[in-house]
N, C-alpha and C. Protein backbone atom coordinates (compact mmCIF):
# COMPACT_ATOMS: atom_id res chain seq x y z
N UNK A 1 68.07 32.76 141.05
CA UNK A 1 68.66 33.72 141.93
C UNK A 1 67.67 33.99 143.05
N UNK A 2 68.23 34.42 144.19
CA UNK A 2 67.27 34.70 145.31
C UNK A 2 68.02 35.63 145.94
N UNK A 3 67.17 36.71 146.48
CA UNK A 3 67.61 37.80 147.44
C UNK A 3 67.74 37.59 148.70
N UNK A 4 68.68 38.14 150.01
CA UNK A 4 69.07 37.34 150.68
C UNK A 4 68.90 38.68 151.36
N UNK A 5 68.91 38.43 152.99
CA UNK A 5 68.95 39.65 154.21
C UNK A 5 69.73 38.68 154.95
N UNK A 6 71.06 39.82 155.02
CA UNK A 6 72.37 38.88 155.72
C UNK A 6 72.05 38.71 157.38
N UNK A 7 70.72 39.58 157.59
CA UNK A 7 69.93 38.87 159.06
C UNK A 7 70.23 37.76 159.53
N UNK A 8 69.83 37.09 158.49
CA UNK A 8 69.67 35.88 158.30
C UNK A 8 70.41 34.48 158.63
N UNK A 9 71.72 35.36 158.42
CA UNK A 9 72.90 34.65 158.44
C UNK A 9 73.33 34.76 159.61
N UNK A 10 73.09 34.02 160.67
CA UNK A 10 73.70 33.71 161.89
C UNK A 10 73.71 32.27 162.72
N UNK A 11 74.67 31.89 162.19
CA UNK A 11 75.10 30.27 162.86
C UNK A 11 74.44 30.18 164.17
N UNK A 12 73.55 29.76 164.99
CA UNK A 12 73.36 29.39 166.09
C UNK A 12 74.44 29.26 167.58
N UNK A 13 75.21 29.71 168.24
CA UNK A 13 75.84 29.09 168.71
C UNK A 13 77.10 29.21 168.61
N UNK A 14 77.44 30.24 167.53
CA UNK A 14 79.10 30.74 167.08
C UNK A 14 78.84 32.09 166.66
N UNK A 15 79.95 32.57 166.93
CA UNK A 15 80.03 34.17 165.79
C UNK A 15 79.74 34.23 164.60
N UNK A 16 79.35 35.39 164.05
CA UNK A 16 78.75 35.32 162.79
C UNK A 16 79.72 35.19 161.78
N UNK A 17 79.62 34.84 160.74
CA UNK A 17 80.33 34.47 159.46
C UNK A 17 80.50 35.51 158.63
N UNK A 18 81.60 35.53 157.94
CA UNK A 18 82.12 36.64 156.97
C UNK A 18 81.60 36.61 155.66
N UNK A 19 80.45 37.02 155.51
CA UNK A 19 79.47 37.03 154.12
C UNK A 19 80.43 37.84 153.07
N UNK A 20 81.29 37.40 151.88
CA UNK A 20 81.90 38.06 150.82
C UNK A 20 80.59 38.23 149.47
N UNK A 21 81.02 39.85 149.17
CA UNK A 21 80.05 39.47 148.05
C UNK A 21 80.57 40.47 146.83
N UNK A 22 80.08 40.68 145.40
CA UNK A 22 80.65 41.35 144.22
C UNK A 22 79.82 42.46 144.48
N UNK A 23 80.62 43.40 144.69
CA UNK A 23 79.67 44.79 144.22
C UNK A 23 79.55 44.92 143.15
N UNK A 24 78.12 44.86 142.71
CA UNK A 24 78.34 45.31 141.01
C UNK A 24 78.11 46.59 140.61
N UNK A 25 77.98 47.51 141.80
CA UNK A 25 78.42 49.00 140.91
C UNK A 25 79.83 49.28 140.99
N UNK A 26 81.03 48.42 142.21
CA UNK A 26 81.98 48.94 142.18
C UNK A 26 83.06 48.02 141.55
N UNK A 27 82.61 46.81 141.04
CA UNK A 27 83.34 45.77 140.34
C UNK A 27 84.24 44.85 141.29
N UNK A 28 84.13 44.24 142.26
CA UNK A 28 85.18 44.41 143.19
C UNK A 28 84.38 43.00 144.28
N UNK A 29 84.98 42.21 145.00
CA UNK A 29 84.82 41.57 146.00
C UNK A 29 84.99 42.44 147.40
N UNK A 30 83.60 42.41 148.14
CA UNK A 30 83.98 43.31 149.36
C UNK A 30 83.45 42.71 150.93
N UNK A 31 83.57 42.65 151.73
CA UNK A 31 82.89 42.34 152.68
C UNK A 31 81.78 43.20 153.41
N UNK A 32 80.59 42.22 153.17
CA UNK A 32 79.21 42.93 153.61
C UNK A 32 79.20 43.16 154.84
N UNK A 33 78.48 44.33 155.69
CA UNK A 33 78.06 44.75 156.88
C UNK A 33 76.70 43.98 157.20
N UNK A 34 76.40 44.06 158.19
CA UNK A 34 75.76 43.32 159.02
C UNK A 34 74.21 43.78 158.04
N UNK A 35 73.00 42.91 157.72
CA UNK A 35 71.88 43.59 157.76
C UNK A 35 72.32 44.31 156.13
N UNK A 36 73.18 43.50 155.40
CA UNK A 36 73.29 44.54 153.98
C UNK A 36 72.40 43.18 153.22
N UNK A 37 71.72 43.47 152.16
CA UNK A 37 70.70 42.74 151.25
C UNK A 37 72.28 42.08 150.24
N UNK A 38 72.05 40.75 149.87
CA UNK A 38 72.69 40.39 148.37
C UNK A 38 71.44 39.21 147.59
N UNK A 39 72.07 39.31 146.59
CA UNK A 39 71.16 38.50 145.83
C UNK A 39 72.37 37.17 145.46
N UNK A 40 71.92 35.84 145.63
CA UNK A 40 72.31 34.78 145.49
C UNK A 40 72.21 34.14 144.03
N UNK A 41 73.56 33.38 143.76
CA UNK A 41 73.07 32.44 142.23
C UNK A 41 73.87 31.19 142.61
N UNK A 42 73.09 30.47 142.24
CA UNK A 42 73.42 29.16 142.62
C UNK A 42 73.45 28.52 140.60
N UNK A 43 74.73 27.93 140.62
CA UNK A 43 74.72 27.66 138.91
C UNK A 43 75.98 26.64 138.80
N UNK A 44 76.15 25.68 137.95
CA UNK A 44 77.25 24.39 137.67
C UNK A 44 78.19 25.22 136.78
N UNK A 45 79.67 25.04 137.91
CA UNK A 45 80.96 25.82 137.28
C UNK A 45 80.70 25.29 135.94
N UNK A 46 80.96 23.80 135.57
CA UNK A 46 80.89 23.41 134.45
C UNK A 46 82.79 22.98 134.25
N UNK A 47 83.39 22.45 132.81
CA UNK A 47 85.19 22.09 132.80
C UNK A 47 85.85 23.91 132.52
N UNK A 48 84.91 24.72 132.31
CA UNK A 48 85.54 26.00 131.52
C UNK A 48 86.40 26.34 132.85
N UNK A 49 87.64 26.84 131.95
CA UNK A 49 88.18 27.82 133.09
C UNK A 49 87.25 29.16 133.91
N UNK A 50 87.99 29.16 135.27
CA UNK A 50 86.77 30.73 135.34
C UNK A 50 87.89 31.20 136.54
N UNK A 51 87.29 31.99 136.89
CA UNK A 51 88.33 32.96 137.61
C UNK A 51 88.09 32.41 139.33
N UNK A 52 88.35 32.32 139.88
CA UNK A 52 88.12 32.08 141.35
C UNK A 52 88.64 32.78 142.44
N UNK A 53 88.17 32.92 143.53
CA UNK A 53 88.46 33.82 144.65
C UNK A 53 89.71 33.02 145.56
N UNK A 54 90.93 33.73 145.03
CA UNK A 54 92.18 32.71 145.81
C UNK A 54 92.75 33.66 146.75
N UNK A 55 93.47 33.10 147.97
CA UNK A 55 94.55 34.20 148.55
C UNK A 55 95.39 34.93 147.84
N UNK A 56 95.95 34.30 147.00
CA UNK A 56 96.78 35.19 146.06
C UNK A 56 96.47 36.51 145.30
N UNK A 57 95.36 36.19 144.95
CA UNK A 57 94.12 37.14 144.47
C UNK A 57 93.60 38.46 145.37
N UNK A 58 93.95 37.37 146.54
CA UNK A 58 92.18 38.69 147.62
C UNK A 58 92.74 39.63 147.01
N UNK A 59 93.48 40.34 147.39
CA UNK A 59 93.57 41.98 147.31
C UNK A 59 93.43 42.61 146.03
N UNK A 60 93.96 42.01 145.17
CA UNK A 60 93.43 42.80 144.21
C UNK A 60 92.04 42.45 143.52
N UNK A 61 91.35 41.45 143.84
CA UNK A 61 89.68 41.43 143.92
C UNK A 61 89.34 42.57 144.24
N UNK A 62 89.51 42.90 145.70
CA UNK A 62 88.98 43.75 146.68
C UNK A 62 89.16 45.66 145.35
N UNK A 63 89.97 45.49 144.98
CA UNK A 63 90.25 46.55 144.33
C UNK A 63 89.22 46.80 143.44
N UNK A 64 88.42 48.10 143.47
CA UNK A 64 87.31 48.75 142.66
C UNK A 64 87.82 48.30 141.32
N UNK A 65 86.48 47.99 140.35
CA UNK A 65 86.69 47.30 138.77
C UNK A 65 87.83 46.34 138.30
N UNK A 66 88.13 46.23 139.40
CA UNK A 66 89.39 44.85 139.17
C UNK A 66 88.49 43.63 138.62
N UNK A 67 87.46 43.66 138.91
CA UNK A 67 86.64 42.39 137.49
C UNK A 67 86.70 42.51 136.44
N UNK A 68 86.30 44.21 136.36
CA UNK A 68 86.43 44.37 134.60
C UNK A 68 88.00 43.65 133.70
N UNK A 69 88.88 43.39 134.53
CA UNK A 69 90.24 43.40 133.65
C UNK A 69 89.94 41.52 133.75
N UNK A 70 89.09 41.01 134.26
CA UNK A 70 89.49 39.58 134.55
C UNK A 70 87.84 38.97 133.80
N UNK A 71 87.24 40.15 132.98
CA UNK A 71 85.84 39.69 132.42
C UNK A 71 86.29 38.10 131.39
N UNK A 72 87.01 37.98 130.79
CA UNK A 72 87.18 36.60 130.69
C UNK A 72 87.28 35.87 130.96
N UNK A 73 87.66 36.27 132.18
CA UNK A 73 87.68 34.69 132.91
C UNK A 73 86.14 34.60 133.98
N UNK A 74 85.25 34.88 133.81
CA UNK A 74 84.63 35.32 134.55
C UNK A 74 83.28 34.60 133.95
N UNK A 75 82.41 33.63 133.93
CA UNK A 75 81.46 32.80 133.10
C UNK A 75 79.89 33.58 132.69
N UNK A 76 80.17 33.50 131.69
CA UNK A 76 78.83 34.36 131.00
C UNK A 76 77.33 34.49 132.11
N UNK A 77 77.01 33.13 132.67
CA UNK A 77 76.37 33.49 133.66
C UNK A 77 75.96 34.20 135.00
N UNK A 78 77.56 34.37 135.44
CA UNK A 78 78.05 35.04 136.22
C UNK A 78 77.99 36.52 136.15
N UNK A 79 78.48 36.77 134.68
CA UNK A 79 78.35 38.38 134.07
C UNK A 79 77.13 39.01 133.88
N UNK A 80 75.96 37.99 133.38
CA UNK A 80 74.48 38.55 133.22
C UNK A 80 73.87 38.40 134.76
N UNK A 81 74.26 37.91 135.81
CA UNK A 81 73.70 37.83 136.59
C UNK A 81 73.90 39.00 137.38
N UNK A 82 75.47 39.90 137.36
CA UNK A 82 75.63 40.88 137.70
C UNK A 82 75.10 42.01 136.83
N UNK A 83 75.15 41.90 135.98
CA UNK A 83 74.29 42.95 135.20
C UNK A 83 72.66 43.25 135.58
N UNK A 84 71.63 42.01 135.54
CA UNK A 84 70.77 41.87 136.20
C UNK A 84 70.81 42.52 137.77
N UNK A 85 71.68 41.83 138.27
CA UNK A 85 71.44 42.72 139.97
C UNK A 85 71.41 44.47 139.82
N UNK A 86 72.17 44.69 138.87
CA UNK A 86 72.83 46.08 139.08
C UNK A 86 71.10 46.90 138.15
N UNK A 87 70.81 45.86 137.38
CA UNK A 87 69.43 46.67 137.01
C UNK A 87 68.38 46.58 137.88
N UNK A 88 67.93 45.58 138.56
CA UNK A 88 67.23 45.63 139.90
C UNK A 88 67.47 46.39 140.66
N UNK A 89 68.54 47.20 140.85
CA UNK A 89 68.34 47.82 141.83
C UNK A 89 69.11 47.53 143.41
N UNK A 90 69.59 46.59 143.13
CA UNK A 90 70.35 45.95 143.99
C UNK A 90 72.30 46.12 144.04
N UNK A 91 72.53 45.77 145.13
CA UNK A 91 74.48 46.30 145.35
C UNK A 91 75.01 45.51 144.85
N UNK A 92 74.49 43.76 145.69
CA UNK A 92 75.38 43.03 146.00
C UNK A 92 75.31 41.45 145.14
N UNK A 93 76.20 41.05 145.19
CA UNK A 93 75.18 39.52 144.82
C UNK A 93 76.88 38.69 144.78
N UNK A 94 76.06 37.30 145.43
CA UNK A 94 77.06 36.19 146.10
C UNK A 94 77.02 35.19 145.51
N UNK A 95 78.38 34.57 145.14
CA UNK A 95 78.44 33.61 143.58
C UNK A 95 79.64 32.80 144.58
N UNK A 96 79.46 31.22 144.36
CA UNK A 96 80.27 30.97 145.64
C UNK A 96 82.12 31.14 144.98
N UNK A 97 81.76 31.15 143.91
CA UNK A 97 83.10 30.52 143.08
C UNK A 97 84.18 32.08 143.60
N UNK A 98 83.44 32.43 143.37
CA UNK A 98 84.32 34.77 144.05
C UNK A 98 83.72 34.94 145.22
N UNK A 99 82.97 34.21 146.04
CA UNK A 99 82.83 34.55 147.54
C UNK A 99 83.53 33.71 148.28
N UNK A 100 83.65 32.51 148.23
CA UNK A 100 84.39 32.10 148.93
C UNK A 100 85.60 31.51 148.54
N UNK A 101 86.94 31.57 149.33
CA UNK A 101 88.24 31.63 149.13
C UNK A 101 88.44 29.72 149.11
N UNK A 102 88.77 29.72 147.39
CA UNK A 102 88.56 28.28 147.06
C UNK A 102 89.91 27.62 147.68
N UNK A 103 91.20 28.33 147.96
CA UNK A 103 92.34 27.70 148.43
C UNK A 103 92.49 27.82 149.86
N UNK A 104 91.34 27.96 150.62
CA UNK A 104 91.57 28.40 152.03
C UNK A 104 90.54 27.30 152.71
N UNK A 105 90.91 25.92 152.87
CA UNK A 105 90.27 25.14 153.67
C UNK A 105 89.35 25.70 154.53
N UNK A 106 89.71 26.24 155.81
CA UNK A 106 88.72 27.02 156.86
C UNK A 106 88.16 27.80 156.08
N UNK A 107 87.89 28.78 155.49
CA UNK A 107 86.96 29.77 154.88
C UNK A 107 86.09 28.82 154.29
N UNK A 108 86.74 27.55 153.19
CA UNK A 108 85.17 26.61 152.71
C UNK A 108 84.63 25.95 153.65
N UNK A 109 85.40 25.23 154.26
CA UNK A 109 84.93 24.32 155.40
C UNK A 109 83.70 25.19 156.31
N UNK A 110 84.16 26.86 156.52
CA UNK A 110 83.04 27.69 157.52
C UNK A 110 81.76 28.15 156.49
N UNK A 111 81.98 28.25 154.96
CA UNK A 111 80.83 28.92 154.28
C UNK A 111 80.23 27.85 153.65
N UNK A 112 81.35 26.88 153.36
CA UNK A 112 79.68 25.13 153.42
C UNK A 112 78.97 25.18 154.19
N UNK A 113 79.43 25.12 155.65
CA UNK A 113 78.86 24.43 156.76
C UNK A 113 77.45 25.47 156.73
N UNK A 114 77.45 26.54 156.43
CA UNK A 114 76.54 27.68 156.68
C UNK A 114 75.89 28.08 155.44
N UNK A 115 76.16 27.37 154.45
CA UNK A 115 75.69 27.47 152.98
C UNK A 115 73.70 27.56 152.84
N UNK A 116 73.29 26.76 153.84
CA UNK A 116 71.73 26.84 153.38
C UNK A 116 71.56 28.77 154.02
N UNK A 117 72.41 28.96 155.20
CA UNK A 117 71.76 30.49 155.75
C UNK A 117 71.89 31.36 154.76
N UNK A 118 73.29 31.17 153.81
CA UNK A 118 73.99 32.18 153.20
C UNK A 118 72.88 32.17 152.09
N UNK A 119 72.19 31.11 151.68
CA UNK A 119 70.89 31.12 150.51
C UNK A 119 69.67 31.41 151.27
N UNK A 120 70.08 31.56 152.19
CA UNK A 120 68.15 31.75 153.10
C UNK A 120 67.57 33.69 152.66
């Protein structure tokens, strides 16, 4: 895992990018403000089912503890890693599988392309 200053995150040359991340005090997918800290995990989905960040989904992601009802589907690594952030001391933390919108071509196509900033 690595801590991240969404500073950081600015494409050269285009508008800035829509950094999604899990609040783990409020359970919930939210969109970060400019200059907000997350902590990064980089980890292999693996064949298990797991929950993913779809259009169909956004909104009720976005909805406070709406993870808690979907903790199964949700990969053990994923769960200690939010637990961990939330004991550090930390808000946020960005997992690509719930940050970025896996059925939305342009949203992957824009948070690949920008994937080393979003880990910087």
């Amino acid at each position: 895992m690595a801590l991240c200053d969404q500073r950081a995150v600015r494409p050269p040359f285009s508008s800035s990018i829509t950094i999604r991340a899990i609040d783990v005090t409020r359970h919930c997918i939210v969109d970060l403000n400019d200059g907000e800290r997350y902590v990064t995990l980089s980890y292999v989905w693996g064949d298990a089912e797991q929950l993913w960040f779809k259009r169909e989904e956004e909104m009720s992601l976005r909805r406070p503890r709406s993870l808690f009802s979907k903790q199964h589907l949700i990969p053990r690594t994923v769960r200690d890693a939010i637990r961990l952030v939330r004991e550090i001391g930390e808000r946020y933390l960005w997992v690509d599988a719930l940050c970025i919108i896996q059925d939305d071509d342009d949203d992957r196509l824009e948070q690949i392309q920008h994937m080393g900033d979003i880990y910087h």
